[in-house]
C-alpha atoms as a PDB file:
ATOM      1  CA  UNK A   1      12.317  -3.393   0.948  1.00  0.00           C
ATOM      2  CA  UNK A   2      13.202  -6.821  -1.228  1.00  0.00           C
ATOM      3  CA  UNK A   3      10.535  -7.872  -3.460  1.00  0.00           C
ATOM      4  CA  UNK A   4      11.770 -11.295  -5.618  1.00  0.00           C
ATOM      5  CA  UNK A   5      15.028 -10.754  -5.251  1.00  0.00           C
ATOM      6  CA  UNK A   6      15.104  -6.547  -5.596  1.00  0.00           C
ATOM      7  CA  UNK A   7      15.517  -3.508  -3.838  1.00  0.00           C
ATOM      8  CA  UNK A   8      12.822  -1.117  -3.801  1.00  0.00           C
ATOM      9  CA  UNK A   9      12.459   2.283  -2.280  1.00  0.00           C
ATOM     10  CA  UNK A  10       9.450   1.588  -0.475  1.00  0.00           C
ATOM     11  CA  UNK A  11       7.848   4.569   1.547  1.00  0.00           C
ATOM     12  CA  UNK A  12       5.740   4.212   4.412  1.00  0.00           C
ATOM     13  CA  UNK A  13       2.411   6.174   4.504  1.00  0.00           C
ATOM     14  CA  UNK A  14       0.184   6.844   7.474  1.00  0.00           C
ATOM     15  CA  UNK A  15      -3.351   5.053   6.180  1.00  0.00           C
ATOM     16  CA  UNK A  16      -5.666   8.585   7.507  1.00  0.00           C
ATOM     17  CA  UNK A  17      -3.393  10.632   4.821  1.00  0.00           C
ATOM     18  CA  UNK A  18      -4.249   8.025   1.774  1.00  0.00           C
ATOM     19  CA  UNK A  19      -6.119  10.055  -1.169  1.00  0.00           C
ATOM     20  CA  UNK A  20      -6.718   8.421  -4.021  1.00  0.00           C
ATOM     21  CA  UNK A  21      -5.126   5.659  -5.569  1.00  0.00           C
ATOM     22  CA  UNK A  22      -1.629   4.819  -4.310  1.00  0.00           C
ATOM     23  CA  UNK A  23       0.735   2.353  -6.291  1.00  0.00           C
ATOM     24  CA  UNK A  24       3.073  -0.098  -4.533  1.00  0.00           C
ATOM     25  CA  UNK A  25       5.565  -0.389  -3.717  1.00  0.00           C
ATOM     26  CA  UNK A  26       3.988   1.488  -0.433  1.00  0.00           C
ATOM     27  CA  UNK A  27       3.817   0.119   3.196  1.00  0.00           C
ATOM     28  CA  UNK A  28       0.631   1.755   4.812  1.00  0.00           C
ATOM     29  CA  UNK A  29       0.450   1.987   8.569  1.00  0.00           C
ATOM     30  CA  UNK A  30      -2.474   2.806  11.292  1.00  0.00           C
ATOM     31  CA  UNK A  31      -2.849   2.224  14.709  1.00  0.00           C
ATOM     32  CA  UNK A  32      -3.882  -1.299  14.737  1.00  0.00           C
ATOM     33  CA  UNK A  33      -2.175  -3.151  11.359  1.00  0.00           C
ATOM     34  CA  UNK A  34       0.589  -2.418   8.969  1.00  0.00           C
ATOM     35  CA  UNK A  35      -0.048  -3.095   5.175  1.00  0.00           C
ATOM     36  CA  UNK A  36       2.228  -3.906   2.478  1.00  0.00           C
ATOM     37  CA  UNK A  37       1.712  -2.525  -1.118  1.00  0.00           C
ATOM     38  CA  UNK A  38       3.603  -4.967  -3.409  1.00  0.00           C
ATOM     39  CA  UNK A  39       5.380  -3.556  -6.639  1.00  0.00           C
ATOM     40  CA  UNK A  40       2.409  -3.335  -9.407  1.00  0.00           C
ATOM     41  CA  UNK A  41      -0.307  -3.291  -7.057  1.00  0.00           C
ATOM     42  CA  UNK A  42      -2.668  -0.374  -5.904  1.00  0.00           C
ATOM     43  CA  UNK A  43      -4.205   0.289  -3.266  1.00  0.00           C
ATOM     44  CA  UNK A  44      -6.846   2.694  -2.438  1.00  0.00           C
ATOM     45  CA  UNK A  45     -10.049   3.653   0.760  1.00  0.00           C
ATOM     46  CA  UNK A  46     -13.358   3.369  -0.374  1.00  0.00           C
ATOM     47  CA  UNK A  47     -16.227   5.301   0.447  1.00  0.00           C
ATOM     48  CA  UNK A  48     -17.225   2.844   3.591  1.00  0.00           C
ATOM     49  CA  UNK A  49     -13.160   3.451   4.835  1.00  0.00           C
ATOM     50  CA  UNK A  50     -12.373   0.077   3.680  1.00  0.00           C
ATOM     51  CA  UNK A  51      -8.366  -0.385   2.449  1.00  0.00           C
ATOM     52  CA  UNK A  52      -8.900  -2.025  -1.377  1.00  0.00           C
ATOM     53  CA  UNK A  53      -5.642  -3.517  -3.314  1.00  0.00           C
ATOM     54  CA  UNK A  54      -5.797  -4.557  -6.156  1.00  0.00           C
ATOM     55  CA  UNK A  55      -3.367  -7.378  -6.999  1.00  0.00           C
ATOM     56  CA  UNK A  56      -1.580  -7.895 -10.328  1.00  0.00           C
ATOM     57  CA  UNK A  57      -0.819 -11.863 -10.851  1.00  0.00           C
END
């Protein structure tokens, strides 16, 4: 993937195998949506399932 300008290996994850916290760059996919981890983010499932990133500005 490009991310400003630069080429990242960017692997893609199924979202029912995430454990833990995962950092970006990541794209996370499930049967209904696709999500993209940016470089310096993280992204983790909390305890109600929920998909949480956490965004560096």
């Amino acid at each position: 993937m490009i991310f400003d300008g630069e080429v990242h290996r960017t692997p893609v994850l199924r979202r029912a195998g995430l454990d833990g916290e995962l950092a970006g760059p990541a794209i996370v996919v499930e049967e209904t949506a696709t999500t993209v981890v940016p470089p310096g983010c993280l992204a983790s499932v909390d305890d109600n399932g929920f998909l949480i990133m956490k965004v560096n500005t």
